[in-house]
PDB file of N, CA and C in Angstrom:
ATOM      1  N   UNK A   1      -2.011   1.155   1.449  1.00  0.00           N
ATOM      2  CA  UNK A   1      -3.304   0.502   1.370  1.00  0.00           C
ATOM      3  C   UNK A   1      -3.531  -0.091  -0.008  1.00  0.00           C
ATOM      4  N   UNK A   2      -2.679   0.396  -1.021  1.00  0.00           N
ATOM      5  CA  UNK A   2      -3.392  -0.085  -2.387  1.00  0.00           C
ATOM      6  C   UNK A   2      -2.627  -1.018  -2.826  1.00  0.00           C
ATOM      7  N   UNK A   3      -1.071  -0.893  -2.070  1.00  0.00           N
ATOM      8  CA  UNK A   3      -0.077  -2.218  -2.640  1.00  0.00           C
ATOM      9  C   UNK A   3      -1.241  -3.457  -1.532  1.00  0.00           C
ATOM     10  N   UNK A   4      -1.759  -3.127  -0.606  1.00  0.00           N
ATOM     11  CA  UNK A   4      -2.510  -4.798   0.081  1.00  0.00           C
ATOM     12  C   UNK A   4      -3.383  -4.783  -0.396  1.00  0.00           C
ATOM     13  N   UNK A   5      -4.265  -4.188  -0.971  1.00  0.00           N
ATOM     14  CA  UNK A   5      -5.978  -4.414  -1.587  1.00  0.00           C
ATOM     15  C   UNK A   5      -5.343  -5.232  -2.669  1.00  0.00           C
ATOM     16  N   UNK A   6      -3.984  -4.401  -3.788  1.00  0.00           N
ATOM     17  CA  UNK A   6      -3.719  -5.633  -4.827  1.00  0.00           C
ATOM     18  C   UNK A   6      -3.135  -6.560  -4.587  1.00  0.00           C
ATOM     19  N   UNK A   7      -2.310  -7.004  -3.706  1.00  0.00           N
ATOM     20  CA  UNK A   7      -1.965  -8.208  -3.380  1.00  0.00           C
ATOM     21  C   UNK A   7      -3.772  -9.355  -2.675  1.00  0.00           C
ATOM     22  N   UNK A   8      -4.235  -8.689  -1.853  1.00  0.00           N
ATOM     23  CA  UNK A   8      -5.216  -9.492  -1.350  1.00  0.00           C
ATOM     24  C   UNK A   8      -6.505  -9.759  -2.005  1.00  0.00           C
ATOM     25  N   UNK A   9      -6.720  -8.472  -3.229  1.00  0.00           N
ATOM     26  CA  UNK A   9      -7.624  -8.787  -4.295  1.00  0.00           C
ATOM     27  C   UNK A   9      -7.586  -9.812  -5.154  1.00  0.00           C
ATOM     28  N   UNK A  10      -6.950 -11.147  -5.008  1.00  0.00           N
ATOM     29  CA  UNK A  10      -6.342 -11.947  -5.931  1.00  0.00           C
ATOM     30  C   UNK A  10      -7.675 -13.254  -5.186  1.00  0.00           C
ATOM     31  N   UNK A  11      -7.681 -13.302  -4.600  1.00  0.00           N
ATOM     32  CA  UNK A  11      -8.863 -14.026  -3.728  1.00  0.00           C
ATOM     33  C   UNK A  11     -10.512 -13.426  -3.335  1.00  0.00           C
ATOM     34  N   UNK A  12     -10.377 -12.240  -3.994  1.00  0.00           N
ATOM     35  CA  UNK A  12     -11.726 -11.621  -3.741  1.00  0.00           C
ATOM     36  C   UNK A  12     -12.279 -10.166  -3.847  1.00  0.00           C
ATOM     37  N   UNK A  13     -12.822  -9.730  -3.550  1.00  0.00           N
ATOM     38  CA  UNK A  13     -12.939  -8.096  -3.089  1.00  0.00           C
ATOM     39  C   UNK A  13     -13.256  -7.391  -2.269  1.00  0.00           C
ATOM     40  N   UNK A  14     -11.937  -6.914  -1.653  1.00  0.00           N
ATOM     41  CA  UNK A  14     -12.102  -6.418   0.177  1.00  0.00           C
ATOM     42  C   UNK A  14     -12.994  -5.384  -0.066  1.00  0.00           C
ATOM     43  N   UNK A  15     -14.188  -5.000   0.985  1.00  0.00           N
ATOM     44  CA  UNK A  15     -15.078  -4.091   0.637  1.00  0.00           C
ATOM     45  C   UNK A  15     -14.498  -2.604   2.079  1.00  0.00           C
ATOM     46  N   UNK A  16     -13.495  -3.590   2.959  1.00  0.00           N
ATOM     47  CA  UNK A  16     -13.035  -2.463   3.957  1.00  0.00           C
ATOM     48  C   UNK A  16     -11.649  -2.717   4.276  1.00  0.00           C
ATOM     49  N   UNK A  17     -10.649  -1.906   4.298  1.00  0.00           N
ATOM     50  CA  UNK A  17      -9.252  -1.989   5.020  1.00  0.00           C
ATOM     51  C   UNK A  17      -9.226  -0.852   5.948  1.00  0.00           C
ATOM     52  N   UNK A  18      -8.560  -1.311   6.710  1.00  0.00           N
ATOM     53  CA  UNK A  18      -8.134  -0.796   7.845  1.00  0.00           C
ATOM     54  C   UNK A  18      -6.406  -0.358   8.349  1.00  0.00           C
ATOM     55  N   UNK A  19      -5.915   0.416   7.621  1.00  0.00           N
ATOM     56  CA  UNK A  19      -4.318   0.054   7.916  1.00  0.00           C
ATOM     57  C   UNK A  19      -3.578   1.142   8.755  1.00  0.00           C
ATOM     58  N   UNK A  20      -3.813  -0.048   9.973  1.00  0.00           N
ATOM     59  CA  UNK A  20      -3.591   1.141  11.359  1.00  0.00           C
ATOM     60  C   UNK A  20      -1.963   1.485  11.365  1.00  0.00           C
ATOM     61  N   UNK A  21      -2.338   3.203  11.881  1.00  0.00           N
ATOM     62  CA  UNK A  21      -1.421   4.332  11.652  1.00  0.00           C
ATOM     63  C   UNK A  21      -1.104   4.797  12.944  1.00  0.00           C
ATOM     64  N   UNK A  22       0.351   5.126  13.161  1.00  0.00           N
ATOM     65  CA  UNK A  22       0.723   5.997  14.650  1.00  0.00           C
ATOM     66  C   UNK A  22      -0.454   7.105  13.852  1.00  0.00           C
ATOM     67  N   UNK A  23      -0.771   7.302  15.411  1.00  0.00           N
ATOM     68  CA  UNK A  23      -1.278   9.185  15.310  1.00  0.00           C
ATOM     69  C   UNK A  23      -0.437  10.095  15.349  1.00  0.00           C
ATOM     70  N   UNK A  24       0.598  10.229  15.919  1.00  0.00           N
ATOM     71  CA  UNK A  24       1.629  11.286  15.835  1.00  0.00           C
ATOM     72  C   UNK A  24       2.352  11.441  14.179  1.00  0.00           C
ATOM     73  N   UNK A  25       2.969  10.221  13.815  1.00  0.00           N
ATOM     74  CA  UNK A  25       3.748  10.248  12.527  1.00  0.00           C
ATOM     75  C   UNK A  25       2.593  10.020  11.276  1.00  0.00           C
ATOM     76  N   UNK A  26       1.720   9.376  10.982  1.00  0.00           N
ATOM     77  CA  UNK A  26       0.738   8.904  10.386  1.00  0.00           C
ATOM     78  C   UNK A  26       1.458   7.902   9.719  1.00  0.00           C
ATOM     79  N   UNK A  27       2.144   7.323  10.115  1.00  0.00           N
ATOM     80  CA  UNK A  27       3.253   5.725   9.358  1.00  0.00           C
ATOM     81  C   UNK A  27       2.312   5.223   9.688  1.00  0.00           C
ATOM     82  N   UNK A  28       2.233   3.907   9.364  1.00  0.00           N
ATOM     83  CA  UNK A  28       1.816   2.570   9.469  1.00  0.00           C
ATOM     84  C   UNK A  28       2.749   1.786  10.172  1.00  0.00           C
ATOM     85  N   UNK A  29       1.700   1.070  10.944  1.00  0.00           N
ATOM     86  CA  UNK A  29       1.799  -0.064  11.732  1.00  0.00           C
ATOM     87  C   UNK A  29       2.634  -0.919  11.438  1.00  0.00           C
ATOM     88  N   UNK A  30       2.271  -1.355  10.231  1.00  0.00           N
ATOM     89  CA  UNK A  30       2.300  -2.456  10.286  1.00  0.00           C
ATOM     90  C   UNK A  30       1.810  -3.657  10.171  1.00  0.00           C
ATOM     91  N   UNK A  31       0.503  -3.379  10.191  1.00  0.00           N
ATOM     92  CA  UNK A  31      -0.290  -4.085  10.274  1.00  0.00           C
ATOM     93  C   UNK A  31      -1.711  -3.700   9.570  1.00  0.00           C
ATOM     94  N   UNK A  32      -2.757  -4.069   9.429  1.00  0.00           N
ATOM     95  CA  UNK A  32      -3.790  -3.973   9.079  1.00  0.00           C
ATOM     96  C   UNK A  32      -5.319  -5.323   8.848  1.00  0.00           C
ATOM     97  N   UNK A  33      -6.067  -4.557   9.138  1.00  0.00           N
ATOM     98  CA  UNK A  33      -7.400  -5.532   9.020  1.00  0.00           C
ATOM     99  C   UNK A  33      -8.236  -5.142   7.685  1.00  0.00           C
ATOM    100  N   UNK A  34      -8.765  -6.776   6.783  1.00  0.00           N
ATOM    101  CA  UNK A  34      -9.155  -6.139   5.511  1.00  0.00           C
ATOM    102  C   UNK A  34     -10.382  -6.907   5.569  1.00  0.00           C
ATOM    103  N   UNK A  35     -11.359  -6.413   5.612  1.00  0.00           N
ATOM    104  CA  UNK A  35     -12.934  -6.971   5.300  1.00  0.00           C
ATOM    105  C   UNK A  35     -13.303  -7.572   3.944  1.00  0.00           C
ATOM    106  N   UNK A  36     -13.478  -8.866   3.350  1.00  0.00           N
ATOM    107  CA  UNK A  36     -13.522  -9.409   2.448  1.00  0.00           C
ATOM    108  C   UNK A  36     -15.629  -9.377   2.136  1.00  0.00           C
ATOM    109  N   UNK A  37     -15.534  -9.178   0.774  1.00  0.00           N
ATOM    110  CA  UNK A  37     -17.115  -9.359   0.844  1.00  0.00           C
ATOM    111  C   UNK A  37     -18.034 -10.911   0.737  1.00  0.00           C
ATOM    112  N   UNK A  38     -16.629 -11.217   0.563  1.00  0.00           N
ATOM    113  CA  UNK A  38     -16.904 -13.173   0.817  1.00  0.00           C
ATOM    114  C   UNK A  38     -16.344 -13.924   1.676  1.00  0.00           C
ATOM    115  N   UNK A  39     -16.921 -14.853   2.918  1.00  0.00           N
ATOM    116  CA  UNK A  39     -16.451 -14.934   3.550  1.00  0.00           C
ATOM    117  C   UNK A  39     -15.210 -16.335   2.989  1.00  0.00           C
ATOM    118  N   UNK A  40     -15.702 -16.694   1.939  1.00  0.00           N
ATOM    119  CA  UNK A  40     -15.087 -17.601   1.039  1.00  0.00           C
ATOM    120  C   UNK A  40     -13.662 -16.970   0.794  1.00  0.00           C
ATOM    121  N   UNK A  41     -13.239 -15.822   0.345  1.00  0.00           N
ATOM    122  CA  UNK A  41     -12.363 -15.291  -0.222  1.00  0.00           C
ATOM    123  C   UNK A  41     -11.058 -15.317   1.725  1.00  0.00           C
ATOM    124  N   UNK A  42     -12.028 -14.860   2.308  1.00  0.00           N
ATOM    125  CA  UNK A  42     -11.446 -14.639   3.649  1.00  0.00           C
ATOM    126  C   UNK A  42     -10.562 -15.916   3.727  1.00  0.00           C
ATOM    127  N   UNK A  43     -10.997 -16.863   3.786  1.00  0.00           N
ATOM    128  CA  UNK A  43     -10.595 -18.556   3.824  1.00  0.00           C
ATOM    129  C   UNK A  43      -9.546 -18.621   2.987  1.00  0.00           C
ATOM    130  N   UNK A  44      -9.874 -18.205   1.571  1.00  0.00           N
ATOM    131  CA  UNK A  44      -8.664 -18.547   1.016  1.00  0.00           C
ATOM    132  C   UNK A  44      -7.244 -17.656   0.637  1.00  0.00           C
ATOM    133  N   UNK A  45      -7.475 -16.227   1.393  1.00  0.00           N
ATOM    134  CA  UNK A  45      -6.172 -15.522   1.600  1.00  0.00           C
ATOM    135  C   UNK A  45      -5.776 -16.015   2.808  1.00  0.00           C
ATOM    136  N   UNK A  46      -6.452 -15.999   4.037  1.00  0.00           N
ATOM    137  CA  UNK A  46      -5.685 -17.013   5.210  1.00  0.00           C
ATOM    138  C   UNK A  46      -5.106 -18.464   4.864  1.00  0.00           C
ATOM    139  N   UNK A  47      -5.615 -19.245   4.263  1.00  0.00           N
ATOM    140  CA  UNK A  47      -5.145 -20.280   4.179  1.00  0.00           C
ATOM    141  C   UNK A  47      -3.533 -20.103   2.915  1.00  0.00           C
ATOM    142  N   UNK A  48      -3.996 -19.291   2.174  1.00  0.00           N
ATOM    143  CA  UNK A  48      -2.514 -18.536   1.682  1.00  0.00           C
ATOM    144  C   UNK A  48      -1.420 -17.979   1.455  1.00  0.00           C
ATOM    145  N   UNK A  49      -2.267 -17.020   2.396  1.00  0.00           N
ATOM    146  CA  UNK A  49      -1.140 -15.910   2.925  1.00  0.00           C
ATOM    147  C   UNK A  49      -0.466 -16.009   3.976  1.00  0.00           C
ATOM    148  N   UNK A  50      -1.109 -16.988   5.109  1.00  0.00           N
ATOM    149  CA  UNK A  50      -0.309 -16.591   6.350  1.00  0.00           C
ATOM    150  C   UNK A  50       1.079 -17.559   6.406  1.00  0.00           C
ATOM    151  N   UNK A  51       2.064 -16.638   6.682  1.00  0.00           N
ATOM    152  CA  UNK A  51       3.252 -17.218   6.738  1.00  0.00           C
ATOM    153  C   UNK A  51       4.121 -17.220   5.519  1.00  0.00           C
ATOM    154  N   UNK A  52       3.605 -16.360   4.164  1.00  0.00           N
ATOM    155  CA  UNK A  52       4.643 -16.200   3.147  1.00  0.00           C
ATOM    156  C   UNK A  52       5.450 -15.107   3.249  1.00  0.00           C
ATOM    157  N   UNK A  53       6.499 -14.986   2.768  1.00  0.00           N
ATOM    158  CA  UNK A  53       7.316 -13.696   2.652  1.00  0.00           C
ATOM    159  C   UNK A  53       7.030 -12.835   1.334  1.00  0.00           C
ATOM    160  N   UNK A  54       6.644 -11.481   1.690  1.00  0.00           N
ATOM    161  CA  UNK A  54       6.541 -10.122   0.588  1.00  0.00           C
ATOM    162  C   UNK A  54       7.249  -8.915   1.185  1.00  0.00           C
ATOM    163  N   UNK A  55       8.047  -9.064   0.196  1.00  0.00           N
ATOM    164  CA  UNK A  55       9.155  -7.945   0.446  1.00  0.00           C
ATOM    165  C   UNK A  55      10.138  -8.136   1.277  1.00  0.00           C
ATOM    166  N   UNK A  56      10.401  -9.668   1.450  1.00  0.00           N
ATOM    167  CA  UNK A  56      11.397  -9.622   2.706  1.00  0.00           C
ATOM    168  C   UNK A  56      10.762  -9.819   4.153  1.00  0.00           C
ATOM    169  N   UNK A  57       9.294  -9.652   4.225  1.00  0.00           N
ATOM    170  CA  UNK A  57       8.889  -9.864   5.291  1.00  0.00           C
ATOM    171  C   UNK A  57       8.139 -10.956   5.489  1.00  0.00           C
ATOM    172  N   UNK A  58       8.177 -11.727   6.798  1.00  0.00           N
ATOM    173  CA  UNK A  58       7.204 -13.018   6.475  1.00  0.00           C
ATOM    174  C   UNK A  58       5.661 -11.957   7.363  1.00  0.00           C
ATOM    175  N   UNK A  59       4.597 -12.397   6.353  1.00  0.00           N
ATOM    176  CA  UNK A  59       3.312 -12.068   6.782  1.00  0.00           C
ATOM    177  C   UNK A  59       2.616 -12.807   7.740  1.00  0.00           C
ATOM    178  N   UNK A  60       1.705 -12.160   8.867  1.00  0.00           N
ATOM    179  CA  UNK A  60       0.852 -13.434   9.337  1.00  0.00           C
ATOM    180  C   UNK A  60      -0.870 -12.934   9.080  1.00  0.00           C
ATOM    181  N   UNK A  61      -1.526 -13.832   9.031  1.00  0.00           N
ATOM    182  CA  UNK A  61      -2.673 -14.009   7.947  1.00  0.00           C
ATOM    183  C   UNK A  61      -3.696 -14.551   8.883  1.00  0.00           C
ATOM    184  N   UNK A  62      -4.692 -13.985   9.458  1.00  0.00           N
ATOM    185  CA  UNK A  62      -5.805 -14.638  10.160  1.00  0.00           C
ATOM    186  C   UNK A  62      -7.092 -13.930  10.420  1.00  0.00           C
ATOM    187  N   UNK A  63      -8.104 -14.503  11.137  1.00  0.00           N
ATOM    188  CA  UNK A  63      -9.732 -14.252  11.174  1.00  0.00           C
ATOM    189  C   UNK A  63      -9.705 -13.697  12.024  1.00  0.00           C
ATOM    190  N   UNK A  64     -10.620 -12.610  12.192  1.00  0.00           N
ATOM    191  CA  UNK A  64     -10.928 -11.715  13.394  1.00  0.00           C
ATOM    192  C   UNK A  64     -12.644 -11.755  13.266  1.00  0.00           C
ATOM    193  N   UNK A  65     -12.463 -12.163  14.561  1.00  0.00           N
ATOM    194  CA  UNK A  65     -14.207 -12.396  15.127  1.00  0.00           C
ATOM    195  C   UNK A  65     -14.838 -11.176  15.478  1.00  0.00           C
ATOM    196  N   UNK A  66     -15.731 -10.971  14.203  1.00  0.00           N
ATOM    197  CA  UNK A  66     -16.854  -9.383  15.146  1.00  0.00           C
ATOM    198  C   UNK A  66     -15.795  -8.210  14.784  1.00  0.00           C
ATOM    199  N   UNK A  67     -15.137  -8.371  13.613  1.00  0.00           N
ATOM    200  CA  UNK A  67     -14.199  -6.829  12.975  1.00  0.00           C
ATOM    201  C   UNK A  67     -15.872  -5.650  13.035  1.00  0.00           C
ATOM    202  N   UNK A  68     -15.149  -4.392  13.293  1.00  0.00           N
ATOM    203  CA  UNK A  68     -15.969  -3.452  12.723  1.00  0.00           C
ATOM    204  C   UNK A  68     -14.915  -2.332  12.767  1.00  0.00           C
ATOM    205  N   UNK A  69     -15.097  -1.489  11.491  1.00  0.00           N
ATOM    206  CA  UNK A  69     -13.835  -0.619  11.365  1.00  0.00           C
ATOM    207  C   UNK A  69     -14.143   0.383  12.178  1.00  0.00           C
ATOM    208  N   UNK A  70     -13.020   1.062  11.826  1.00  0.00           N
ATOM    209  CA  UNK A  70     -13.052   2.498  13.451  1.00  0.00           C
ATOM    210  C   UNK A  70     -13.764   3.193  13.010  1.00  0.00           C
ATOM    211  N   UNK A  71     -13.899   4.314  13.874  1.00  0.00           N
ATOM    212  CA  UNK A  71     -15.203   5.522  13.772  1.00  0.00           C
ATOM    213  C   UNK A  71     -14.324   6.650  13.884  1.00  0.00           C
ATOM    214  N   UNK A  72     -13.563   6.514  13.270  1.00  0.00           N
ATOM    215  CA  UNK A  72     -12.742   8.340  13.034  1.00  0.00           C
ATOM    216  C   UNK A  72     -12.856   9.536  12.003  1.00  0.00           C
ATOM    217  N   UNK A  73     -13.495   9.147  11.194  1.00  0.00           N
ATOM    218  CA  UNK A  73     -14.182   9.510   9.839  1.00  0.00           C
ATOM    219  C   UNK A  73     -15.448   9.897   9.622  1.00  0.00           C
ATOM    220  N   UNK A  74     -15.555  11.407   9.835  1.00  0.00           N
ATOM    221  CA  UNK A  74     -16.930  12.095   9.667  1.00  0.00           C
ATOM    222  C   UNK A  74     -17.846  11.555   8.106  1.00  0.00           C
ATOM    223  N   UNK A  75     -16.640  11.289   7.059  1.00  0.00           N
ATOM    224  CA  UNK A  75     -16.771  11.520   5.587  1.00  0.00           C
ATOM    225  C   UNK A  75     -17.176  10.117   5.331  1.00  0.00           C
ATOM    226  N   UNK A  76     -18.293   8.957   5.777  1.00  0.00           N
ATOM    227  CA  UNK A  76     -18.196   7.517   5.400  1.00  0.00           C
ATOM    228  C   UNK A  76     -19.251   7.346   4.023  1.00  0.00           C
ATOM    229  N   UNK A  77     -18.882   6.484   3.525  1.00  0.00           N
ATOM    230  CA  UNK A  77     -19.965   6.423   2.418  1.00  0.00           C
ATOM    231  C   UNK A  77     -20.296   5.364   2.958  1.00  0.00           C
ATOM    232  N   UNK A  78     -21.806   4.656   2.262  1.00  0.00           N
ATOM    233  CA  UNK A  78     -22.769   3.890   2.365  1.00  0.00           C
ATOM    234  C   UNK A  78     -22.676   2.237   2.739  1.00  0.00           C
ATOM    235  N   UNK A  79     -21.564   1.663   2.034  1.00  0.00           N
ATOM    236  CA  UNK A  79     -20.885   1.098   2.454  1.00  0.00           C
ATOM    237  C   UNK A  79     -20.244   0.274   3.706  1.00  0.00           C
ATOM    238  N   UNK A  80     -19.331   1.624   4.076  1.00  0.00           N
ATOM    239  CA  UNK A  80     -19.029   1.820   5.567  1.00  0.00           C
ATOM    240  C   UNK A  80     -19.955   2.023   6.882  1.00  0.00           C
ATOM    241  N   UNK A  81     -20.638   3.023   6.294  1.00  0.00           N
ATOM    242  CA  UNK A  81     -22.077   3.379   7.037  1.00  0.00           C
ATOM    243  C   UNK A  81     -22.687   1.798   7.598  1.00  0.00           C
ATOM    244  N   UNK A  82     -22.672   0.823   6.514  1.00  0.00           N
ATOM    245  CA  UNK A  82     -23.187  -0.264   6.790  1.00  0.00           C
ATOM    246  C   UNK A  82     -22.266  -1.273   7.367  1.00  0.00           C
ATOM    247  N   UNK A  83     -21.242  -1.426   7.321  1.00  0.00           N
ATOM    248  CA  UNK A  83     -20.273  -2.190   8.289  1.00  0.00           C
ATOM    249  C   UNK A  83     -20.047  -1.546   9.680  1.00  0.00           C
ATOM    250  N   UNK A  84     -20.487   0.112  10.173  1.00  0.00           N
ATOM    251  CA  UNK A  84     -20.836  -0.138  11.615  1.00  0.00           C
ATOM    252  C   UNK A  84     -21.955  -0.341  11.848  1.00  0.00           C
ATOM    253  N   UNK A  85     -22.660  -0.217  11.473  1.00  0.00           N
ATOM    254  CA  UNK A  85     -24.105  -0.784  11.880  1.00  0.00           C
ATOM    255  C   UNK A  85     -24.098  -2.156  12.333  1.00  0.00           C
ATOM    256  N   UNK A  86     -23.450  -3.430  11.322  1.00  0.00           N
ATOM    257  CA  UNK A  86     -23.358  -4.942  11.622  1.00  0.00           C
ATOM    258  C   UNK A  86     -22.351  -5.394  11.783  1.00  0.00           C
ATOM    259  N   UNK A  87     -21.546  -5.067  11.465  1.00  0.00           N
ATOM    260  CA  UNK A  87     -19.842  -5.009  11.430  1.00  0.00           C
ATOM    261  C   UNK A  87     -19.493  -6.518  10.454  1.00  0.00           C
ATOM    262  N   UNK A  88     -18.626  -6.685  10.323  1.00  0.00           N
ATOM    263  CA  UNK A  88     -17.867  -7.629   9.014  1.00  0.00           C
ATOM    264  C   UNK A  88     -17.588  -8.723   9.327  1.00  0.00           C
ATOM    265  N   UNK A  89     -17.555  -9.736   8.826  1.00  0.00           N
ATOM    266  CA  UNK A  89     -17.360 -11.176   8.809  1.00  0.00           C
ATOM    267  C   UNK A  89     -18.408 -12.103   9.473  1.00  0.00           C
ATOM    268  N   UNK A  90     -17.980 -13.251   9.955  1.00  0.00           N
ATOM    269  CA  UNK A  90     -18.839 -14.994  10.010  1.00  0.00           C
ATOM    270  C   UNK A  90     -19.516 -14.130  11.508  1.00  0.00           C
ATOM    271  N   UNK A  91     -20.747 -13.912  11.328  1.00  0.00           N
ATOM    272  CA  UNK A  91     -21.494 -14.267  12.770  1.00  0.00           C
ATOM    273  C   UNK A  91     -21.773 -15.441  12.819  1.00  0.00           C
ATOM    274  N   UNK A  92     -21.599 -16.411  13.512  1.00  0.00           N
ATOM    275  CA  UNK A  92     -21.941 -17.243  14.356  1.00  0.00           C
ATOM    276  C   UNK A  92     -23.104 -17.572  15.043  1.00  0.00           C
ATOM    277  N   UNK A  93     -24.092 -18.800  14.219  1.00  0.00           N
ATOM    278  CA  UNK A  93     -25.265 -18.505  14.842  1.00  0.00           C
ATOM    279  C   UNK A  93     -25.144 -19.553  16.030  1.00  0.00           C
ATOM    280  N   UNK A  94     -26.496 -19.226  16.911  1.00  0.00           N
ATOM    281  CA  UNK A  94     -26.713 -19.693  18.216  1.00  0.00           C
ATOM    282  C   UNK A  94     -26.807 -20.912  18.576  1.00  0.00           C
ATOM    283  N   UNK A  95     -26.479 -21.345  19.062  1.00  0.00           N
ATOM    284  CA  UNK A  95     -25.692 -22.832  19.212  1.00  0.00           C
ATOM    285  C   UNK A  95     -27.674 -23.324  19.783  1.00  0.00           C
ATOM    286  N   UNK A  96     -28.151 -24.218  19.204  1.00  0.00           N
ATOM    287  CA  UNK A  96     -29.435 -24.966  19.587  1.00  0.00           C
ATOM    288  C   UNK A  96     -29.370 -25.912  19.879  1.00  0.00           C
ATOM    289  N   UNK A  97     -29.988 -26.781  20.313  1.00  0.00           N
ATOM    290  CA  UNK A  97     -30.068 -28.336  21.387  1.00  0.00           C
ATOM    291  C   UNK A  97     -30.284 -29.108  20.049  1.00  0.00           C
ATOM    292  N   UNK A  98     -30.949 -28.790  18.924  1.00  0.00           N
ATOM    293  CA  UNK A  98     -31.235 -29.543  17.834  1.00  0.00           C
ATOM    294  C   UNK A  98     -29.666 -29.973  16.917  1.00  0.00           C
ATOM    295  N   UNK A  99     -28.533 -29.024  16.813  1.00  0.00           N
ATOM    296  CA  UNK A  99     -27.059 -29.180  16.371  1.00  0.00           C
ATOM    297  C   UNK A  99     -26.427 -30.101  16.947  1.00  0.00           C
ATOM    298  N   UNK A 100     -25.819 -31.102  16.118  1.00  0.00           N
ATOM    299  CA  UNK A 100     -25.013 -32.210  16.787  1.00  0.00           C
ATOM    300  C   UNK A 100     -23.603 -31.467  16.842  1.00  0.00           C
ATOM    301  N   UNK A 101     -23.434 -32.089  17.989  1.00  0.00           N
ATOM    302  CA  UNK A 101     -22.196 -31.594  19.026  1.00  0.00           C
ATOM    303  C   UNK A 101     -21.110 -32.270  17.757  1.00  0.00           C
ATOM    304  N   UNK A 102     -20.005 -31.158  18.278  1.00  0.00           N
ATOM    305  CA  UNK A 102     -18.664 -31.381  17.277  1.00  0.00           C
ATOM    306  C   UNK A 102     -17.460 -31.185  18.432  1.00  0.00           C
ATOM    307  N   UNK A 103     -16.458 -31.822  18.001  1.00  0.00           N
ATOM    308  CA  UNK A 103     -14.996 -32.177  19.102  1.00  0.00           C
ATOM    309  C   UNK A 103     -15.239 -31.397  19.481  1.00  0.00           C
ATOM    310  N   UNK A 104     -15.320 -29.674  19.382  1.00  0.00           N
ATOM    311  CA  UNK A 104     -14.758 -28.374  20.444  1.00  0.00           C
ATOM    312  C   UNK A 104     -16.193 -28.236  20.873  1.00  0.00           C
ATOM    313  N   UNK A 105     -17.065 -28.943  21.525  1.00  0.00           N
ATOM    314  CA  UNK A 105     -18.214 -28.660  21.642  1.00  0.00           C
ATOM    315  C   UNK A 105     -18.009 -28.994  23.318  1.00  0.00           C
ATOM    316  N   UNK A 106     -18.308 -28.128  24.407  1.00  0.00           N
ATOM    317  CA  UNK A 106     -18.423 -28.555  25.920  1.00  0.00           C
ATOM    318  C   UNK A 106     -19.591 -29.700  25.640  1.00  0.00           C
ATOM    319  N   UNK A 107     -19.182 -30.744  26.456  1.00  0.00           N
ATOM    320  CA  UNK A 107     -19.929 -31.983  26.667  1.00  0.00           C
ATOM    321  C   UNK A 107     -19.908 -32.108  28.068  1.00  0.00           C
ATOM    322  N   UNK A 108     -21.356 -32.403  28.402  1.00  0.00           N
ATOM    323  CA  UNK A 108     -20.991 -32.119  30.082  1.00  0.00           C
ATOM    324  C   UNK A 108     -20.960 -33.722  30.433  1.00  0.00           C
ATOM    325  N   UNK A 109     -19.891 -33.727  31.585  1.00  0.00           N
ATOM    326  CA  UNK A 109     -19.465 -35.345  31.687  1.00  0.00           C
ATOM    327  C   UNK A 109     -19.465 -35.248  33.303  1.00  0.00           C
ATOM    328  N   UNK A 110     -19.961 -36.497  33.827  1.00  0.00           N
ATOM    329  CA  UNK A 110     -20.720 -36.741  35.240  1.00  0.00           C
ATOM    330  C   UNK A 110     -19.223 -37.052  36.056  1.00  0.00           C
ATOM    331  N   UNK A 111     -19.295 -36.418  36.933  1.00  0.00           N
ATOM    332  CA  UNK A 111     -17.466 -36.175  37.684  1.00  0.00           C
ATOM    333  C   UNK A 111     -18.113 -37.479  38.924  1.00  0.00           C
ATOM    334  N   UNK A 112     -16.728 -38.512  39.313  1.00  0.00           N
ATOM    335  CA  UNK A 112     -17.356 -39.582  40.091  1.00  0.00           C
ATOM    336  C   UNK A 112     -16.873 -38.702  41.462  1.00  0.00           C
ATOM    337  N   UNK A 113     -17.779 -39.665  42.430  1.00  0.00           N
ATOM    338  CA  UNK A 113     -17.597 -38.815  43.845  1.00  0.00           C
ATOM    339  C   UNK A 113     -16.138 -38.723  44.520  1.00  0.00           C
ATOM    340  N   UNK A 114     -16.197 -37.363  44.676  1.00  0.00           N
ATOM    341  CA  UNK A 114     -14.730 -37.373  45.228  1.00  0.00           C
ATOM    342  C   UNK A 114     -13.507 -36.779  44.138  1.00  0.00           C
ATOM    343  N   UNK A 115     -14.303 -36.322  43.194  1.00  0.00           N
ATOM    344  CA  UNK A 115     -13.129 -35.950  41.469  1.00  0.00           C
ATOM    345  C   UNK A 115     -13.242 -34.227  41.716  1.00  0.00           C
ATOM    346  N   UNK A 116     -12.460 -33.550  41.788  1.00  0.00           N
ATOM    347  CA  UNK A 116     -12.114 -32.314  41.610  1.00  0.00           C
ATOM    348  C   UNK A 116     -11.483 -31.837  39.913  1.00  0.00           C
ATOM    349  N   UNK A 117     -12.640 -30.607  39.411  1.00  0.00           N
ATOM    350  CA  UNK A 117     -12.288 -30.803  38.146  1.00  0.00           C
ATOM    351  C   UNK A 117     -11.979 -28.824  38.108  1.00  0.00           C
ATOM    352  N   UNK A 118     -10.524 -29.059  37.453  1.00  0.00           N
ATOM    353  CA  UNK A 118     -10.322 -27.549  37.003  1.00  0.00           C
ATOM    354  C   UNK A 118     -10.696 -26.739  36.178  1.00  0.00           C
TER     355      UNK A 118
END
């Protein structure tokens, strides 16, 4: 956990990691999820990191929608306490009739008679 906080602290300051473990062996994954306290910083270790090699390994680097860390830990400080409550990263606010539509935006388009649409 502390060789990725210093590698990923270079863009910001993760306020949560996550570095999932077999339960039987307590190794690591492999993998892990790191909560940035900016969503700025998030942007620019993905846009960085994903796809370089450390240690011989190539990394992959991306956003997770609606992270909230696990609940296995009687012992949380205040912090944590507060990332399950709201959980971490970009909420997404509610799409309103007043927001101009963008390319990935459903546009509803009038099907002519007789058009079957999948």
């Amino acid at each position: 956990e502390g060789d990725v906080i210093c590698v990923f602290s270079q863009y910001g300051e993760g306020v949560n990691i996550n570095l999932v473990r077999d339960k039987k062996t307590g190794k690591s994954k492999g993998f892990c999820f790191l909560c940035y306290e900016d969503q700025r910083s998030t942007i620019l270790a993905v846009d960085n990191f994903n796809g370089i090699k450390i240690k011989g390994r190539t990394i992959r680097v991306d956003h997770v929608a609606n992270y909230r860390p696990p609940k296995d830990s009687d012992d949380l400080d205040d912090v944590t306490k507060a990332l399950h409550a709201k959980g971490c990263g970009v909420k997404t606010p509610p799409h309103t009739s007043s927001d101009s539509l963008s390319e990935d935006d459903d546009v509803p388009v009038k099907k002519q008679k007789g058009e079957v649409c999948s």
